[in-house]
PDB file of N, CA and C in Angstrom:
ATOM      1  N   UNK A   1      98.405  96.843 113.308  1.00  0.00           N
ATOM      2  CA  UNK A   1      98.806  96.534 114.671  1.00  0.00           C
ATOM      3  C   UNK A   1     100.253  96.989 114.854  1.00  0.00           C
ATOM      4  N   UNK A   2     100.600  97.403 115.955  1.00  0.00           N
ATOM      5  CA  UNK A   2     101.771  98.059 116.111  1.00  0.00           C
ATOM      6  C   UNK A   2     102.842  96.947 116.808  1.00  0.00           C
ATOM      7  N   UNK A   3     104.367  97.096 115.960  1.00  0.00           N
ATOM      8  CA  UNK A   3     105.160  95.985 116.340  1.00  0.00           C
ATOM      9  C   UNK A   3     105.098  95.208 117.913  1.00  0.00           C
ATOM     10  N   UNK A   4     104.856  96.449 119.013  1.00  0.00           N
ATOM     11  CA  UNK A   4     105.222  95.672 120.128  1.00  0.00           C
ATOM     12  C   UNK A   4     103.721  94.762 120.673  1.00  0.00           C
ATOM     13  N   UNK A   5     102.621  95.084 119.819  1.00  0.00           N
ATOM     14  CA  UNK A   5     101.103  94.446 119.835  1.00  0.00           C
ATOM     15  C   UNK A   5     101.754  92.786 119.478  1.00  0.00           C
ATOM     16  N   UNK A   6     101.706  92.872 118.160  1.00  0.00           N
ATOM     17  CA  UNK A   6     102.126  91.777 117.370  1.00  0.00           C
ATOM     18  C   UNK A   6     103.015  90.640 118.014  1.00  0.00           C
ATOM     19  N   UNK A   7     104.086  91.518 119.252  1.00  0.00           N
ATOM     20  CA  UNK A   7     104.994  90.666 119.773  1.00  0.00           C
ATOM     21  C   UNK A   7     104.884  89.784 120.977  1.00  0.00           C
ATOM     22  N   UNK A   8     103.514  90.573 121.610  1.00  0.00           N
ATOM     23  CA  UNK A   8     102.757  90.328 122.645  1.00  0.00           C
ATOM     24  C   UNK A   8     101.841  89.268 122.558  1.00  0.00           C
ATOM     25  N   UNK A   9     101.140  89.679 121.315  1.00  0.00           N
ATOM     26  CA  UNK A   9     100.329  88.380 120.303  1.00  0.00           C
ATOM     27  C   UNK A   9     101.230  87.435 120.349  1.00  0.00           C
ATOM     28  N   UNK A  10     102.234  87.367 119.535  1.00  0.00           N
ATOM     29  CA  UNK A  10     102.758  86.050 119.493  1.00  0.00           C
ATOM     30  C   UNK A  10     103.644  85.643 120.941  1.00  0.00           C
ATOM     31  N   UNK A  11     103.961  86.277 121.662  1.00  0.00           N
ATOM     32  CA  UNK A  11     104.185  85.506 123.039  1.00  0.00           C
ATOM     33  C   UNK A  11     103.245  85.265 124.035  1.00  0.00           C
ATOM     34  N   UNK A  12     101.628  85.337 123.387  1.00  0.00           N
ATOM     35  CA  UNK A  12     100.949  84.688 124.217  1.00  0.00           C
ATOM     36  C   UNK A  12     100.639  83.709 123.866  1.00  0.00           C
ATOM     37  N   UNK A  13     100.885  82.720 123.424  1.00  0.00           N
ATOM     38  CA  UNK A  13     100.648  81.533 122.945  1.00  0.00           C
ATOM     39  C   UNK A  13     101.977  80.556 123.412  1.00  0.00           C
ATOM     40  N   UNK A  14     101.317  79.440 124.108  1.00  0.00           N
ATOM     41  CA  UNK A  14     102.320  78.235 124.652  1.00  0.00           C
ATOM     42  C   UNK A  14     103.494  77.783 123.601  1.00  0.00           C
ATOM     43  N   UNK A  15     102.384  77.309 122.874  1.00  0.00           N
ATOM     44  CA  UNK A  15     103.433  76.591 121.163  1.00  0.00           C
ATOM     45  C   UNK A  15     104.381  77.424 121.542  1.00  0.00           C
ATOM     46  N   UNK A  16     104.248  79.072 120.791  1.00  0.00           N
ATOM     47  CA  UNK A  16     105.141  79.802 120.251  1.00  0.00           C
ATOM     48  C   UNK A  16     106.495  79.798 121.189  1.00  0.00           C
ATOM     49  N   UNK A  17     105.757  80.194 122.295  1.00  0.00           N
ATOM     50  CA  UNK A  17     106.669  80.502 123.563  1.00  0.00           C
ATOM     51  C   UNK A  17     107.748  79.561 122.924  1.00  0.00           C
ATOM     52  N   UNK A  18     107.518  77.929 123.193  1.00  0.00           N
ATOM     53  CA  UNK A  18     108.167  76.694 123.150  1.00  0.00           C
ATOM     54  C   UNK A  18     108.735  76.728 121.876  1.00  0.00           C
ATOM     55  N   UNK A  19     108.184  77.185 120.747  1.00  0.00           N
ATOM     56  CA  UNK A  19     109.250  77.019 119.645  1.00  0.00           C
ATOM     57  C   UNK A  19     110.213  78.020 119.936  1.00  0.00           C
ATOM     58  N   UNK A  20     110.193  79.213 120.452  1.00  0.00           N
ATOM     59  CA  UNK A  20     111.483  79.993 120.825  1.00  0.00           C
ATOM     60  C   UNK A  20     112.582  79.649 121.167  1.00  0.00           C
ATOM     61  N   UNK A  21     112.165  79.407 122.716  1.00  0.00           N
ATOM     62  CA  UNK A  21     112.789  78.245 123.464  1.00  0.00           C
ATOM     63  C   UNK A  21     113.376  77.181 122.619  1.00  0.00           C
ATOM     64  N   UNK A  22     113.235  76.487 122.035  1.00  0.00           N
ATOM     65  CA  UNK A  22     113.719  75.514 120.844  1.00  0.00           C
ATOM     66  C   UNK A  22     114.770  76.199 119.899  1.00  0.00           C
ATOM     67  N   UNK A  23     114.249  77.462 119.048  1.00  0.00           N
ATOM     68  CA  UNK A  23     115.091  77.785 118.574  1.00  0.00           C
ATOM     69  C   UNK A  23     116.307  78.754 118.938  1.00  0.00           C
ATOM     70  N   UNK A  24     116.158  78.965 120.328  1.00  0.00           N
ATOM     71  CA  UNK A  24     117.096  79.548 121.662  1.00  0.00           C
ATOM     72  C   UNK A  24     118.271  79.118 121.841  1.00  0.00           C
ATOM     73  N   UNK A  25     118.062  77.521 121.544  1.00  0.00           N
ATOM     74  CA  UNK A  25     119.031  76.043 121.443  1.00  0.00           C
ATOM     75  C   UNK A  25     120.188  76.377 120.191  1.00  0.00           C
ATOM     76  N   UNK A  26     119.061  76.712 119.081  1.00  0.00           N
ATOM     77  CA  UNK A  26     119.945  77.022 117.888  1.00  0.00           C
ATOM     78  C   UNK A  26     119.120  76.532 116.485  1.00  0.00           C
ATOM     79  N   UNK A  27     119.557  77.105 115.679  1.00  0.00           N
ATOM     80  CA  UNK A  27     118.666  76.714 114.312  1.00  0.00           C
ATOM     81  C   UNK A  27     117.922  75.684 113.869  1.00  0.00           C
ATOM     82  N   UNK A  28     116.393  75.931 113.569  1.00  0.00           N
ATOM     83  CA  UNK A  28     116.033  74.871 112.898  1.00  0.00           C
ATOM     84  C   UNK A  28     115.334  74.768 111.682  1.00  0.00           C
ATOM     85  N   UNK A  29     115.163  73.695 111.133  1.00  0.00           N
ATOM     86  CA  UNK A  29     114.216  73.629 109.943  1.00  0.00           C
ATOM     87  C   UNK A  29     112.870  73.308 110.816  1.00  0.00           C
ATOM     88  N   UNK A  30     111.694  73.656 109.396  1.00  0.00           N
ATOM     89  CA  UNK A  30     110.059  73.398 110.337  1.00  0.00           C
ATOM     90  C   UNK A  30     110.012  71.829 110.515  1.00  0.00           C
ATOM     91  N   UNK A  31     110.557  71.257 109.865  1.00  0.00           N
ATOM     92  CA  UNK A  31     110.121  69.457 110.206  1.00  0.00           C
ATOM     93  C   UNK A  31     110.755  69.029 111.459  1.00  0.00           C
ATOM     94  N   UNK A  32     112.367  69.862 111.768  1.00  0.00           N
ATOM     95  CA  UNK A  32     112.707  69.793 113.174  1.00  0.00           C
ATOM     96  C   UNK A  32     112.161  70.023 114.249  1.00  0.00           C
ATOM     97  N   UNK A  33     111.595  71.502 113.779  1.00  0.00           N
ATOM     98  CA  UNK A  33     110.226  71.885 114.870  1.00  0.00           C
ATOM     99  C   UNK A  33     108.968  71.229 115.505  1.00  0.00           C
ATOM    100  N   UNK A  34     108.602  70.540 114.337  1.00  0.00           N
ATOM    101  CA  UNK A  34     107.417  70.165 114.363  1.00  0.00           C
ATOM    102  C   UNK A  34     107.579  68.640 114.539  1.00  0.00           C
ATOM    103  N   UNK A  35     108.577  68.148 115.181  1.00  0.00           N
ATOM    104  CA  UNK A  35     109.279  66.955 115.774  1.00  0.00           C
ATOM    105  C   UNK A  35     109.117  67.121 117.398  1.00  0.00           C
ATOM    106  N   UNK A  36     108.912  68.170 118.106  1.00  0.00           N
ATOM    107  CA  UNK A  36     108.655  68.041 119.003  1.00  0.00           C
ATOM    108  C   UNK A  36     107.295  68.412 119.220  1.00  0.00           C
ATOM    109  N   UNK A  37     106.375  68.906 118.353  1.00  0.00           N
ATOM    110  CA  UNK A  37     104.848  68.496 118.976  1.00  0.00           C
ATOM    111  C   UNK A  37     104.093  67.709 118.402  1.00  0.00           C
ATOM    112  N   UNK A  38     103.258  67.305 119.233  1.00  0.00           N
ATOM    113  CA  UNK A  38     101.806  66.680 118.484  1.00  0.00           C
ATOM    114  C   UNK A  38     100.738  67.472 117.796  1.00  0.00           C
ATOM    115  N   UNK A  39     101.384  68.137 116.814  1.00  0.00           N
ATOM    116  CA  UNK A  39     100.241  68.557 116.178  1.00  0.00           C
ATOM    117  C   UNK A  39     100.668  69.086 114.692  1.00  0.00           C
ATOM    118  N   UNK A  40      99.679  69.292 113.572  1.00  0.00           N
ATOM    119  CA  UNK A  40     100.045  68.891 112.303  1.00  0.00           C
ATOM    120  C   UNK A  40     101.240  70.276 111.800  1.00  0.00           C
ATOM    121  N   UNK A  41     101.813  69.663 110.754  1.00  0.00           N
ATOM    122  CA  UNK A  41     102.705  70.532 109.958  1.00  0.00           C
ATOM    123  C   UNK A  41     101.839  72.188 109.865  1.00  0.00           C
ATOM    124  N   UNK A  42     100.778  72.084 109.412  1.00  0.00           N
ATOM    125  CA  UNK A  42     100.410  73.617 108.730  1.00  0.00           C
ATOM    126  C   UNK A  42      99.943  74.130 110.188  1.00  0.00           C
ATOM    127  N   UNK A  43      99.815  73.491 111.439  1.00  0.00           N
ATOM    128  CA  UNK A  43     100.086  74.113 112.467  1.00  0.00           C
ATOM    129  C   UNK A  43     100.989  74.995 112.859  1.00  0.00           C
ATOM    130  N   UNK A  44     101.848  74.326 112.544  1.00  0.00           N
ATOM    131  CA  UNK A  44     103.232  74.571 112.874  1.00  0.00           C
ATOM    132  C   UNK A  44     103.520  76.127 112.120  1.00  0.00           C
ATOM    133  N   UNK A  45     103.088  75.563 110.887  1.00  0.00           N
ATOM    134  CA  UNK A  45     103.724  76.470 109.831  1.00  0.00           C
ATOM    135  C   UNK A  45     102.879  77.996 110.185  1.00  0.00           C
ATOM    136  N   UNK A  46     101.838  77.839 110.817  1.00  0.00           N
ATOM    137  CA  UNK A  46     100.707  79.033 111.212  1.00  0.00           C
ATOM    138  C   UNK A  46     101.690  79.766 112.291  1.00  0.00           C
ATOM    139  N   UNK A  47     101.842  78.636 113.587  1.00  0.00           N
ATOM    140  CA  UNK A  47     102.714  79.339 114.214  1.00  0.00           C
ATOM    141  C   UNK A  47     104.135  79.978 114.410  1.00  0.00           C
ATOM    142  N   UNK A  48     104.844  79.312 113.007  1.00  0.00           N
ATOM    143  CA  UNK A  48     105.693  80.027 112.619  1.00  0.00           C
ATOM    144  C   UNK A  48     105.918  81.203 111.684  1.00  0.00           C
ATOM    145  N   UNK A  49     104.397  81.139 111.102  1.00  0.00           N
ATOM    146  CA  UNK A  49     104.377  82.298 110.454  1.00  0.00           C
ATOM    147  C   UNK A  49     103.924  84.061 111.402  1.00  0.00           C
ATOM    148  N   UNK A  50     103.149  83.408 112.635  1.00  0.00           N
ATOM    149  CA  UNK A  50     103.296  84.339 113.346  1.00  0.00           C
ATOM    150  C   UNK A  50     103.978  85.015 114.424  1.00  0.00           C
ATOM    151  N   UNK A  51     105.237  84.184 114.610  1.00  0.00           N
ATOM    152  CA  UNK A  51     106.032  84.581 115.032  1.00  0.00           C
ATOM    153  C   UNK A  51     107.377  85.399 114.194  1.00  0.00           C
ATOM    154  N   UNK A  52     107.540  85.355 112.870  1.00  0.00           N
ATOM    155  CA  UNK A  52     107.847  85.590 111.819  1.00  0.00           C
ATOM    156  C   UNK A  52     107.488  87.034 111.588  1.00  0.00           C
ATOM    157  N   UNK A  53     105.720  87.437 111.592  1.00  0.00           N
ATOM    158  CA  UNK A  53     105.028  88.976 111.501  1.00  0.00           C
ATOM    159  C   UNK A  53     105.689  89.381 112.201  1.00  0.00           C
ATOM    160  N   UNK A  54     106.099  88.787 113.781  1.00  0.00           N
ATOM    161  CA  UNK A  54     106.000  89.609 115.107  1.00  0.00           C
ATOM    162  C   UNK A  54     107.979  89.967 115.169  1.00  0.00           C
ATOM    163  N   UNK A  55     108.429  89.585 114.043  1.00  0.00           N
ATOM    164  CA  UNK A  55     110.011  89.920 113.616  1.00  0.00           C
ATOM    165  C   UNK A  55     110.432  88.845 114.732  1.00  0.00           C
ATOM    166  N   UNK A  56     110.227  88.027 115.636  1.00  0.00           N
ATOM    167  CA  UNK A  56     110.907  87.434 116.707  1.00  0.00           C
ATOM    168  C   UNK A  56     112.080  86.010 116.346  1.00  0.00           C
ATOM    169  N   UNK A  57     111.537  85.749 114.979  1.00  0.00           N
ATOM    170  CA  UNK A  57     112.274  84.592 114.168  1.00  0.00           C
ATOM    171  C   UNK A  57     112.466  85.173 112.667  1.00  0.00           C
ATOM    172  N   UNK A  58     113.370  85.152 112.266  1.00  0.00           N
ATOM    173  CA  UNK A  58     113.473  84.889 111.008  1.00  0.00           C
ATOM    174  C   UNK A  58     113.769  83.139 110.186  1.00  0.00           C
ATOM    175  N   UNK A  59     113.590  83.703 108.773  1.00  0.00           N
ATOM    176  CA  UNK A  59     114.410  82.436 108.042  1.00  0.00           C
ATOM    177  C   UNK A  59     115.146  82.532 106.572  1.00  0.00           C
ATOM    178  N   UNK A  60     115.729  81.544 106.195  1.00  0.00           N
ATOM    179  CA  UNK A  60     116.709  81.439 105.111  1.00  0.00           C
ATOM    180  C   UNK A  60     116.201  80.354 104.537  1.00  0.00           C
ATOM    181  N   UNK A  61     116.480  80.457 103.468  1.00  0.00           N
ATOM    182  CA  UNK A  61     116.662  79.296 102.384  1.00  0.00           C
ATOM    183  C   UNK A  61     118.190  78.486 102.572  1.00  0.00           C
ATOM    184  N   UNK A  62     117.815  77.277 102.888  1.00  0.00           N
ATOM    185  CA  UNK A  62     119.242  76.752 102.398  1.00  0.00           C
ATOM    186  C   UNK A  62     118.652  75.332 101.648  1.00  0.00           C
ATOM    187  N   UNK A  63     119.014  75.936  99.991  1.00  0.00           N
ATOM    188  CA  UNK A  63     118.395  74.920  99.218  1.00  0.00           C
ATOM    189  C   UNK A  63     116.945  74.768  99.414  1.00  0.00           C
ATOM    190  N   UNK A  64     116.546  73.452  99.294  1.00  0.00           N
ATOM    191  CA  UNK A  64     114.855  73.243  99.254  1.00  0.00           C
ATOM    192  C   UNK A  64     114.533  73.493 101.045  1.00  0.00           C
ATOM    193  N   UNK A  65     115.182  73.548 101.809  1.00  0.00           N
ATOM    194  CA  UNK A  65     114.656  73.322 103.514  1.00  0.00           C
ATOM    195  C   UNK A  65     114.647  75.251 103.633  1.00  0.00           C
ATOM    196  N   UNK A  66     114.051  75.617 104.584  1.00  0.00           N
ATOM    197  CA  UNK A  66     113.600  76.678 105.115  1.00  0.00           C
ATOM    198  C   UNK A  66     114.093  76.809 106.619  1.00  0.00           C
ATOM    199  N   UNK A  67     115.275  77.237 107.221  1.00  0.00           N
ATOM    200  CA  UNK A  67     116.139  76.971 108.461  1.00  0.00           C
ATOM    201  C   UNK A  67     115.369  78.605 109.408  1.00  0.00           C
ATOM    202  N   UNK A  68     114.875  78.313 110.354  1.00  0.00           N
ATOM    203  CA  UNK A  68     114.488  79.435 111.328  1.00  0.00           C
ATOM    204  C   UNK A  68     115.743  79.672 112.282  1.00  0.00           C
ATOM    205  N   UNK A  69     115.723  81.002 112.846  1.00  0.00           N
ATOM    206  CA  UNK A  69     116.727  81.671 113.722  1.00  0.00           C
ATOM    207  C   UNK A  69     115.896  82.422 114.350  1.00  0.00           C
ATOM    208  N   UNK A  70     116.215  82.486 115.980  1.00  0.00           N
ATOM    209  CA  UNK A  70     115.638  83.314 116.412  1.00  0.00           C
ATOM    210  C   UNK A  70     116.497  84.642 116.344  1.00  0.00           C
ATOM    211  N   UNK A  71     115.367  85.790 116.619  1.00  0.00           N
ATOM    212  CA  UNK A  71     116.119  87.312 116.375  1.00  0.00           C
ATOM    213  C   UNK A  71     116.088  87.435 117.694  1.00  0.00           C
ATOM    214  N   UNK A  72     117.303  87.846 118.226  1.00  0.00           N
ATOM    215  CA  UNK A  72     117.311  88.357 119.801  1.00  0.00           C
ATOM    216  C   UNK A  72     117.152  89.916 119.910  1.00  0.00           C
ATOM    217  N   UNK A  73     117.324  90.719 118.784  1.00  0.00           N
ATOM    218  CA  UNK A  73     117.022  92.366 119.336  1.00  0.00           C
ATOM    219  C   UNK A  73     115.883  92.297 119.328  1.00  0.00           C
ATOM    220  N   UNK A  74     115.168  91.732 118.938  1.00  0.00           N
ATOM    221  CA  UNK A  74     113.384  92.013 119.380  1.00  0.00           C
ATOM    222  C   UNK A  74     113.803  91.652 120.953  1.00  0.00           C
ATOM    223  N   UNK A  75     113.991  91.029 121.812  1.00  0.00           N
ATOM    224  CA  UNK A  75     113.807  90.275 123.186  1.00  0.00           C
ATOM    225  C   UNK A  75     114.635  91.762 124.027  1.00  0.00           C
ATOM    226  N   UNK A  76     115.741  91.600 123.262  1.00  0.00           N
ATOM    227  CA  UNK A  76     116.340  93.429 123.645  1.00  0.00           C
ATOM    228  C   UNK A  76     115.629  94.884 123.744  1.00  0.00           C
ATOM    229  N   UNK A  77     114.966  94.776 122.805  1.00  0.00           N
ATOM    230  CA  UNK A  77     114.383  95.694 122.567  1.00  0.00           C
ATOM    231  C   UNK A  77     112.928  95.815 123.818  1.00  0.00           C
ATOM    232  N   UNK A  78     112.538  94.313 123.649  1.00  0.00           N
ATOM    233  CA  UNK A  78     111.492  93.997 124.797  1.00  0.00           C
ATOM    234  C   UNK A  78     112.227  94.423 126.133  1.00  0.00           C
ATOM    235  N   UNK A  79     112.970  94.087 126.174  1.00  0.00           N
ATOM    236  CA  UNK A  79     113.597  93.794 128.302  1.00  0.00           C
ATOM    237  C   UNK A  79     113.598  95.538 128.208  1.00  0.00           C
ATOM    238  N   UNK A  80     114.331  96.072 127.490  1.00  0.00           N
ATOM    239  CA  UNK A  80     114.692  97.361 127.352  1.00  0.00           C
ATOM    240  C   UNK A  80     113.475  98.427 128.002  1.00  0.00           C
ATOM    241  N   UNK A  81     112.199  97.724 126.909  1.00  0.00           N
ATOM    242  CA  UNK A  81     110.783  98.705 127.143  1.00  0.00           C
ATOM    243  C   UNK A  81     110.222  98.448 128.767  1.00  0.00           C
ATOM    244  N   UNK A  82     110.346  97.135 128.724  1.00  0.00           N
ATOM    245  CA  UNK A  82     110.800  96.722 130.672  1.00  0.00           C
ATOM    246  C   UNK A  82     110.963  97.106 131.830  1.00  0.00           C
ATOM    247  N   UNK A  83     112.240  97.562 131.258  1.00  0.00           N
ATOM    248  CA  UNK A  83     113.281  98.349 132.260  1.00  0.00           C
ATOM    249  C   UNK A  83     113.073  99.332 132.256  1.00  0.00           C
ATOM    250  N   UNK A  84     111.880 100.262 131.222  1.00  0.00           N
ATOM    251  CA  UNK A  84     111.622 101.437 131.695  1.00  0.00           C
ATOM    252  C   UNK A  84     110.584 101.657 132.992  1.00  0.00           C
ATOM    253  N   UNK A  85     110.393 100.890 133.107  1.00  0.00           N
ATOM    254  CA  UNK A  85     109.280 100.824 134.037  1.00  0.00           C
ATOM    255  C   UNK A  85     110.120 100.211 135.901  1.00  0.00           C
ATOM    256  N   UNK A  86     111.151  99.960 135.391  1.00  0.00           N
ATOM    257  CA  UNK A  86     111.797  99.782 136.762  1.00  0.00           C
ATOM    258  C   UNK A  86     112.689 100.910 137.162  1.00  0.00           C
ATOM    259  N   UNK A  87     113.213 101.497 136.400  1.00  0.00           N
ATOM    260  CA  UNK A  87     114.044 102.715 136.844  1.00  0.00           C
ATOM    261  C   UNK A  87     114.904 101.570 137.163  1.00  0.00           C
ATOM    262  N   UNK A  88     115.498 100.965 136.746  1.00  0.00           N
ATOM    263  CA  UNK A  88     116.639 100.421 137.094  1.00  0.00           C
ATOM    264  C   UNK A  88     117.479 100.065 135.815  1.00  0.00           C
ATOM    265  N   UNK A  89     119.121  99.908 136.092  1.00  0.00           N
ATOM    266  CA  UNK A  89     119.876  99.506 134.897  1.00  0.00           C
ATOM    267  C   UNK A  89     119.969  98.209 134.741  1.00  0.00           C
ATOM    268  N   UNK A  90     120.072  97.568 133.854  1.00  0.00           N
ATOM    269  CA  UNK A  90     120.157  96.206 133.671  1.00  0.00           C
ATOM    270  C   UNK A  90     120.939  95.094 134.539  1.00  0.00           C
ATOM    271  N   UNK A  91     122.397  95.957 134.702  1.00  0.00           N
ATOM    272  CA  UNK A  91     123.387  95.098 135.608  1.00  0.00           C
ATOM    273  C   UNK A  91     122.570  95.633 136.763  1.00  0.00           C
ATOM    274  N   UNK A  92     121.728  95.957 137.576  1.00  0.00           N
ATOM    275  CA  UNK A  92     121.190  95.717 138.825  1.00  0.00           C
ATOM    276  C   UNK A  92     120.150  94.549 138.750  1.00  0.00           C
ATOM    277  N   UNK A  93     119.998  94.063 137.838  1.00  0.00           N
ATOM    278  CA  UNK A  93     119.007  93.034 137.533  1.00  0.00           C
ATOM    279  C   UNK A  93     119.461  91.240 138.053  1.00  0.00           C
ATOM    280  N   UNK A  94     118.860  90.444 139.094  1.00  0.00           N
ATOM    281  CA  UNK A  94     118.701  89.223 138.673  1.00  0.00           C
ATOM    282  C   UNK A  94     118.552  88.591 138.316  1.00  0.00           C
ATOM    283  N   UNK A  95     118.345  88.271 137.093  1.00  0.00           N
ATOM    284  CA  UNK A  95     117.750  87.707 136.154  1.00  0.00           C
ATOM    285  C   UNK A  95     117.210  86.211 135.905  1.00  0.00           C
ATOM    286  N   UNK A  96     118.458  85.835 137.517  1.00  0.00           N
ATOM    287  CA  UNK A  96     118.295  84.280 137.943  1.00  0.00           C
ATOM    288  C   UNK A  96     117.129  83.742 138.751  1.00  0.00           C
ATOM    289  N   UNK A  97     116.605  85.108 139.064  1.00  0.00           N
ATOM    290  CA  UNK A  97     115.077  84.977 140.291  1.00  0.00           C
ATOM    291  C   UNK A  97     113.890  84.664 139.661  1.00  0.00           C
ATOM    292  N   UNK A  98     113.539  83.982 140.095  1.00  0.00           N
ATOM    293  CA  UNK A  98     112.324  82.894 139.874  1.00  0.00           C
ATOM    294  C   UNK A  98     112.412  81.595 138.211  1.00  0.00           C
ATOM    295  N   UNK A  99     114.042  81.700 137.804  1.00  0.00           N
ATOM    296  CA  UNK A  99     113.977  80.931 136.936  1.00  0.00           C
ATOM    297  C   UNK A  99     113.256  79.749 136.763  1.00  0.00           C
ATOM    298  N   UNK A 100     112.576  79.257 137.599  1.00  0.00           N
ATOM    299  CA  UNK A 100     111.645  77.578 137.602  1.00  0.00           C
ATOM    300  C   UNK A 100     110.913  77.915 137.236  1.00  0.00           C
ATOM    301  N   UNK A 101     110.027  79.239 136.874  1.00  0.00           N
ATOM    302  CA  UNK A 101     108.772  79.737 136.081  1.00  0.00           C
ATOM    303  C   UNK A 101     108.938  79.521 134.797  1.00  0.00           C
ATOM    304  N   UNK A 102     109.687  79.925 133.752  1.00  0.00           N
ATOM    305  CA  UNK A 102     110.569  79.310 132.840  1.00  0.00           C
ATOM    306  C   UNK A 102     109.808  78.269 132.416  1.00  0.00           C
ATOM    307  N   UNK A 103     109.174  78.292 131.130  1.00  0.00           N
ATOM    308  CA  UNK A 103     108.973  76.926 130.484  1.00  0.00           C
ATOM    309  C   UNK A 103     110.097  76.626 129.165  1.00  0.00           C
ATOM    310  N   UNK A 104     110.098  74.696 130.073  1.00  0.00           N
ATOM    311  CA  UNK A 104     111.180  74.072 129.122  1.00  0.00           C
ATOM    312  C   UNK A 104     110.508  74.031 127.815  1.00  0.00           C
ATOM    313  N   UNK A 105     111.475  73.689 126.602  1.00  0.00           N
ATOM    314  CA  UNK A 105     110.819  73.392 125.616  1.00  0.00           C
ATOM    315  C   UNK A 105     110.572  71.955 125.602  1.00  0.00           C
ATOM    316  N   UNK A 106     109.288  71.729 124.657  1.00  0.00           N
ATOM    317  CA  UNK A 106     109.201  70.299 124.919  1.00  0.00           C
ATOM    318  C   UNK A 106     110.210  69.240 124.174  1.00  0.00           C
ATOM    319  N   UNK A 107     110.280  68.480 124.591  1.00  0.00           N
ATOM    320  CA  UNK A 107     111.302  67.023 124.143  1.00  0.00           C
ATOM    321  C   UNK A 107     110.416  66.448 122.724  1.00  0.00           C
ATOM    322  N   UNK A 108     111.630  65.910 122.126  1.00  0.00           N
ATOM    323  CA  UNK A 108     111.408  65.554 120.538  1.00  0.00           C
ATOM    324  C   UNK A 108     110.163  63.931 120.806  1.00  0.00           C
ATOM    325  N   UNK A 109     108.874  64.614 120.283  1.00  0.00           N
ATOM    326  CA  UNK A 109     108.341  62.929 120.309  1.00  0.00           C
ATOM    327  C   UNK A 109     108.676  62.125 119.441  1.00  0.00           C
ATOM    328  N   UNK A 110     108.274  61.194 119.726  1.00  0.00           N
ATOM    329  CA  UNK A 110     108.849  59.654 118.171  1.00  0.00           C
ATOM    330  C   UNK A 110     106.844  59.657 117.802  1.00  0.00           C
ATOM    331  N   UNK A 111     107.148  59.675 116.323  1.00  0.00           N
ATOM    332  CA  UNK A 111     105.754  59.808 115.964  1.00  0.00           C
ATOM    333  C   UNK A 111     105.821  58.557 115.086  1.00  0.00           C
ATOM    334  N   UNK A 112     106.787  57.913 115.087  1.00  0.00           N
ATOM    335  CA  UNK A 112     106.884  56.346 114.429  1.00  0.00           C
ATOM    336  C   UNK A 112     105.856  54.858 115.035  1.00  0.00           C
ATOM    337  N   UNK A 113     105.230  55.842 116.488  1.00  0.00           N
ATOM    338  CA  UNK A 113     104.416  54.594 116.834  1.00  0.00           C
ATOM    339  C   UNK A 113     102.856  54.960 116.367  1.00  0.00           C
TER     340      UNK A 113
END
């Protein structure tokens, strides 16, 4: 499958979208991640592994935890392939138009009840 397939794959999926968005905020480990949904760890870990193929996140070791970052030249590289299709330069762009389409990421549940 060819990188920009793969990237498409993994931004069609809600989760993923939302873990982006999450890690957009700034770094996390998977147990941080997987603090804001309802659904199991090796979920998680599926959908972080395919966002991972699709180069859109990386991660590090720090010690025993596994810390994700999102990669922003993939998203560059995306707007870029984009903008070929508008004939337009970037600074002519709004970028603020229709922001309420925009999904938030979801809020941390308490899984203690």
């Amino acid at each position: 499958m060819s990188p920009l397939n793969e990237t498409f794959k993994a931004l069609s999926d809600k989760t993923r979208r939302q873990i982006l968005k999450l890690l957009h905020a700034g770094d996390l480990n998977a147990g941080e991640i997987a603090d804001h949904f309802e659904m199991t760890k090796p979920s998680i870990s599926h959908h972080l592994n395919l966002l991972k193929q699709a180069d859109l996140i990386s991660d590090r070791r720090q010690g025993q935890t596994i810390i994700y970052t999102l990669n922003t030249s993939v998203f560059e590289e995306i707007m870029g392939w984009f903008l070929e299709f508008t004939g337009k330069h970037p600074d002519e762009l709004d970028f603020n138009q229709g922001e309420e389409a925009f999904e938030e990421a979801p809020p941390k549940t308490d899984k203690s009840k």
